[in-house]
Structure formats: C-alpha cells, structure tokens
Protein backbone atom coordinates (compact mmCIF):
# COMPACT_ATOMS: atom_id res chain seq x y z
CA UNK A 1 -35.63 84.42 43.73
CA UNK A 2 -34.69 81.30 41.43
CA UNK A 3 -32.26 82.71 39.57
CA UNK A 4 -28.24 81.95 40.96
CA UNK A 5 -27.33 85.14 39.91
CA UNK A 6 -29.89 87.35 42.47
CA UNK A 7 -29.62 84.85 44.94
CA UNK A 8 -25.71 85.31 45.18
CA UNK A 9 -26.11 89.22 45.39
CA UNK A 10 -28.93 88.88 48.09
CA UNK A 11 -26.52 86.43 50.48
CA UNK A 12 -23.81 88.87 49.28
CA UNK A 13 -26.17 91.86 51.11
CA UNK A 14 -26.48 89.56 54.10
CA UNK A 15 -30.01 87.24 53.04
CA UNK A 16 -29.07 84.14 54.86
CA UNK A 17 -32.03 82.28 53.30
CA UNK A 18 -30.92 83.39 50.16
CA UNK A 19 -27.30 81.96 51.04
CA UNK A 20 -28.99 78.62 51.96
CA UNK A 21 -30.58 78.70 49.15
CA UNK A 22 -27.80 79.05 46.89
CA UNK A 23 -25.62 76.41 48.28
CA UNK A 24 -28.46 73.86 48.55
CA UNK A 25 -28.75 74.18 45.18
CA UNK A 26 -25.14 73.60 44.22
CA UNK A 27 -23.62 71.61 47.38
CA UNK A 28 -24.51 68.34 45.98
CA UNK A 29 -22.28 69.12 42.29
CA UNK A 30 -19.65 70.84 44.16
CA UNK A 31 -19.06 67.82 46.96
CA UNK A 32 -19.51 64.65 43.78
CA UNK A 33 -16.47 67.02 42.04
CA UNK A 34 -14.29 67.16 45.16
CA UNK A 35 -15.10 63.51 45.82
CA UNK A 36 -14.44 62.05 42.38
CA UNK A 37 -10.62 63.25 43.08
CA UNK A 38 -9.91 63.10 46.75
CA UNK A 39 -10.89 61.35 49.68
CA UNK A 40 -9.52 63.99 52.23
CA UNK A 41 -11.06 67.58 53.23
CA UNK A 42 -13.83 67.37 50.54
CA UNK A 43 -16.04 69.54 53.26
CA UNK A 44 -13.71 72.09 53.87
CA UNK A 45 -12.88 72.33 50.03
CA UNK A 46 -16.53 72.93 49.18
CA UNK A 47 -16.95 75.52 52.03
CA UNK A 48 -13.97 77.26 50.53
CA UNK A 49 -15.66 77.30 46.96
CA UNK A 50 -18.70 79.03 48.47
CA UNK A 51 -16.67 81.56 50.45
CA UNK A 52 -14.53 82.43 47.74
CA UNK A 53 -17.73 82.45 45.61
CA UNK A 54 -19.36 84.89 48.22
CA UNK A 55 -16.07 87.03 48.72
CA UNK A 56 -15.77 87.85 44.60
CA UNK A 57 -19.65 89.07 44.67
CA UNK A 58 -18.36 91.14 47.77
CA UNK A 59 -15.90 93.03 46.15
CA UNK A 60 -17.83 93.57 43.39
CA UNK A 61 -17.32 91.10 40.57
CA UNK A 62 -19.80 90.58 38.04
CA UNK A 63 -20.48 86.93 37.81
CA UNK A 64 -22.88 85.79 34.95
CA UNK A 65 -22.46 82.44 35.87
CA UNK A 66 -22.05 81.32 39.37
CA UNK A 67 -22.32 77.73 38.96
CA UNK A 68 -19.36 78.35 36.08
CA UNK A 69 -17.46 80.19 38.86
CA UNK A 70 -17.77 78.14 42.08
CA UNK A 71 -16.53 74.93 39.08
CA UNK A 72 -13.75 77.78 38.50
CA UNK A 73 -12.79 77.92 41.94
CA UNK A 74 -13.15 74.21 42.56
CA UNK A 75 -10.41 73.41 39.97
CA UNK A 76 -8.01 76.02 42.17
CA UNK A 77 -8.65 74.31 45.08
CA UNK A 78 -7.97 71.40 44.02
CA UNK A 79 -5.19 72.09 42.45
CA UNK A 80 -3.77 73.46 45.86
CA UNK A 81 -5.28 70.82 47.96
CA UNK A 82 -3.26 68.21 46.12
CA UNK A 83 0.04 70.04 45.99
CA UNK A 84 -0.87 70.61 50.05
CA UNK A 85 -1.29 66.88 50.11
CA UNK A 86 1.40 65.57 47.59
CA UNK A 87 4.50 67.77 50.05
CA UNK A 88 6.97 67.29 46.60
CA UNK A 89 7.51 68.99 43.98
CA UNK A 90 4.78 70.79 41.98
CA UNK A 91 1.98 69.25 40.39
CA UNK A 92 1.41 69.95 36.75
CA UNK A 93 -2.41 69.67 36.14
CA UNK A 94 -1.37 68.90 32.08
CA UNK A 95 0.54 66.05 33.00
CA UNK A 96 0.02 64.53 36.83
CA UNK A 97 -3.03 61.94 36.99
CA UNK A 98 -4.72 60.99 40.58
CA UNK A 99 -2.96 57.96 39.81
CA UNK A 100 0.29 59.66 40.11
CA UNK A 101 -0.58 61.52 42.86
CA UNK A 102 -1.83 57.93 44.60
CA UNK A 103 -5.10 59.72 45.65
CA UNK A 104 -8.12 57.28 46.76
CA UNK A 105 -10.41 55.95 43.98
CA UNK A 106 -13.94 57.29 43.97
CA UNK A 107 -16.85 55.17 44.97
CA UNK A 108 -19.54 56.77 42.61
CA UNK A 109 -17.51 56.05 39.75
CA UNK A 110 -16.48 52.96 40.93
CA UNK A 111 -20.46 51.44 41.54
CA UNK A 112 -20.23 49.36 38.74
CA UNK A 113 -17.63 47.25 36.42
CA UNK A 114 -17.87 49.89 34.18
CA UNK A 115 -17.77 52.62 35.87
CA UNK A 116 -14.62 51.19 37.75
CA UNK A 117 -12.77 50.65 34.34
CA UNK A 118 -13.81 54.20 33.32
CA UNK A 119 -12.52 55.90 36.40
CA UNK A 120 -9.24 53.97 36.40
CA UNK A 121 -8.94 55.19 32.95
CA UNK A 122 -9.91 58.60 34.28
CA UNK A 123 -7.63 58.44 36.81
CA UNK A 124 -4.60 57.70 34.29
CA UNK A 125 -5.34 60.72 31.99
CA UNK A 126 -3.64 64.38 33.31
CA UNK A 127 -5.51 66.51 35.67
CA UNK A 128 -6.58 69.25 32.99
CA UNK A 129 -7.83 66.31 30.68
CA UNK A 130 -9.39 64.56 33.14
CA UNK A 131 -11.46 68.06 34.48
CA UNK A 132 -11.96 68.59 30.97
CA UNK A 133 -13.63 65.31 30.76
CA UNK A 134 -15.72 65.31 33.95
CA UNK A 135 -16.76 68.95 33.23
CA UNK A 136 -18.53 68.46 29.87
CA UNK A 137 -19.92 65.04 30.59
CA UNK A 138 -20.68 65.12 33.99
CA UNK A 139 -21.35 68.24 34.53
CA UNK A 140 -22.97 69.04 31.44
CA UNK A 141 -21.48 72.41 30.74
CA UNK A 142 -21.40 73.97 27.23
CA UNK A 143 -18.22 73.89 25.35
CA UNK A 144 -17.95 77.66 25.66
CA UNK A 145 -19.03 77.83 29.68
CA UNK A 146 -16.32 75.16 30.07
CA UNK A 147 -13.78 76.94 28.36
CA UNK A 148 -14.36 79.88 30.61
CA UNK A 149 -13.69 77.39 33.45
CA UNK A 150 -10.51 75.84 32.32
CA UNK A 151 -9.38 79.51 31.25
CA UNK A 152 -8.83 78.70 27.93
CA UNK A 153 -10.48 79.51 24.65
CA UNK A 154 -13.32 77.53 23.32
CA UNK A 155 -10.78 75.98 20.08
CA UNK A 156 -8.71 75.33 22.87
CA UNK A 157 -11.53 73.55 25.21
CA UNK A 158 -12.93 71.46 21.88
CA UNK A 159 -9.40 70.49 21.18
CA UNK A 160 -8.71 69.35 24.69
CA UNK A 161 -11.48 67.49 25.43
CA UNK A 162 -11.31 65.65 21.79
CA UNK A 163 -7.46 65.37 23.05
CA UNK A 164 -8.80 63.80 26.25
CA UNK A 165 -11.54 61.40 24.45
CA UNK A 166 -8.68 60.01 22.19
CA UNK A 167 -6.15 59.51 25.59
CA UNK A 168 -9.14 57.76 27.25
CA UNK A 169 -10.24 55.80 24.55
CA UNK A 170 -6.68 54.40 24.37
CA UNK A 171 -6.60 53.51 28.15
CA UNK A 172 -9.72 51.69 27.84
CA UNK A 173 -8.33 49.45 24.81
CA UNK A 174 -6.88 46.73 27.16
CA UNK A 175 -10.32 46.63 28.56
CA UNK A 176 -13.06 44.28 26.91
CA UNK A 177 -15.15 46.50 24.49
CA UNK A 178 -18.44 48.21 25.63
CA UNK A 179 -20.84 49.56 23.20
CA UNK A 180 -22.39 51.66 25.75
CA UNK A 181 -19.49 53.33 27.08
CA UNK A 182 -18.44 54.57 23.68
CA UNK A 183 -21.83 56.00 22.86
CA UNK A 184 -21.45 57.72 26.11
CA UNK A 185 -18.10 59.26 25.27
CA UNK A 186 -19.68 60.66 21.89
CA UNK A 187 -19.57 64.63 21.30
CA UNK A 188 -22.14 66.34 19.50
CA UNK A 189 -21.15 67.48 15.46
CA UNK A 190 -21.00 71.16 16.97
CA UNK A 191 -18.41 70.66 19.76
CA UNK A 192 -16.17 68.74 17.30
CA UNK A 193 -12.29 69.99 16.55
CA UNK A 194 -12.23 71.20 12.87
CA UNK A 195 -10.89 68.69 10.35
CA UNK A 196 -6.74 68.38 10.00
C-alpha cells in the first residue's frame, strides 16, 4: 500500500500501520512548512493537519491528492495560528509578511548567507506570495496542484507567483547580486503569465 490515497482510506477504517505510514511519509514536509514561518506550536500544528486530514476522509471526502490537502490545511492553520498569536486585528495573508507579524526567522533558510538574504526577502513579501513562493519551489508542486491549494485558479496561481518572483526580486536588489539565486528563482516557459 504505497499509494497516499489507499493508505489514507485504510487509517481512515482504523489501519494504524497504515496511519503511521502515511504521516511518516509526509511529517518531515509538513513540520519544514510550519517551521519556515513560526517558531511556536509547530507540533501541535502538524498534528492538526493530519487530524483534519483524517477527519475529511471520515466523512467522506474524496481526496485525489492528500499531500495537496494536508498543504491545504497547513495554510489554514497557519493562518489561524498567527492571528491566535498576533491578539490584534486581523491578518490579511495578501498583505501581512512574518516580518510584520515579528515571527522568528527560520534556521533552514537561514544556514547560509544566501539563504539568510533569501528568507529575509521572503519574510518581507505578503503571506499568500510568500506560500505561493515556498509551495512551487520548495515544495515542488505543479502550477495547477498549487492552485488547488491556494484556492485559486491556475491564471491566477501563474500570475501570483510571477507577481511574487518580481516582489522578491526587488527585495533582493539592495543585496549584492548572485547568479545562482536567480537561476534558482527561474520558472519553466509553461508556468509563465501570458504576454501583456
């Protein structure tokens, strides 16, 4: 049973292995998410991606994708978790950074001198950019799987991340230049926003 789809319906009919299974396999990408963004609760917020996860096979929804949806579920949480922490006003994901928010830096993006200037960059850009970011580079998730994510539609998702590319390309411009970094930051001819 390799496949995330059966093993989420057999922990869903009560295979514990099965359940292990499953969240070996995706603890790891679900914790590195939490932990690129907060420094607070990242166990409980994975837990609560699983369960959640777990609870929508339980009542029955069909899930193609369960890495897509436990990603899904992480942005929510997030999302809450920070207005929890933040105790003001609301956060608005399309405009409130980490930076705003004061949250802690992260230490896997911050192993090197360029991974530091890239995650204070990150860290600059609004939420929804910044997810958009993390999600097709880090995570590796096709434009149209990371569309279904951000609940938008895939013009939409190739918009925001070329959106997001241009805003963090811009932070980075008071940093010394880095060949390397902007080869990393390239998006394949397909995944492109149309012309004008």
């Amino acid at each position: 049973m390799s496949d995330d789809v059966e093993l989420l319906r057999a922990w869903s009919s009560g295979d514990t292995a099965a359940g292990k299974a499953f969240y070996r396999r995706h603890q790891t990408r679900i914790t590195a998410f939490f932990a690129r963004k907060t420094t607070t609760e990242v166990p409980d917020l994975v837990q609560r991606c699983f369960l959640r996860c777990l609870e929508a096979q339980a009542r029955g929804m069909v899930i193609g994708n369960p890495l897509g949806l436990l990603l899904t579920i992480a942005r929510n949480e997030l999302y809450d978790h920070l207005a929890r922490q933040n105790r003001g006003p609301a956060i608005d994901p399309a405009v409130t950074s980490l930076h705003d928010l004061r949250t802690g830096p992260s230490q896997l993006l911050a192993r090197a001198q360029q991974q530091r200037r890239l995650h204070a960059a990150l860290a600059r850009l609004p939420l929804d950019d910044q997810l958009a970011l993390e999600l097709y580079y880090w995570e590796q998730l096709p434009m149209a799987e990371l569309a279904r994510v951000l609940e938008i539609g895939r013009s939409a998702a190739i918009s925001r991340v070329h959106r997001a590319r241009g805003k963090l390309r811009h932070l980075l411009d008071d940093a010394p230049s880095d060949a390397e970094l902007e080869a990393s930051l390239s998006i394949p001819p397909d995944d492109r926003p149309p012309p004008g």
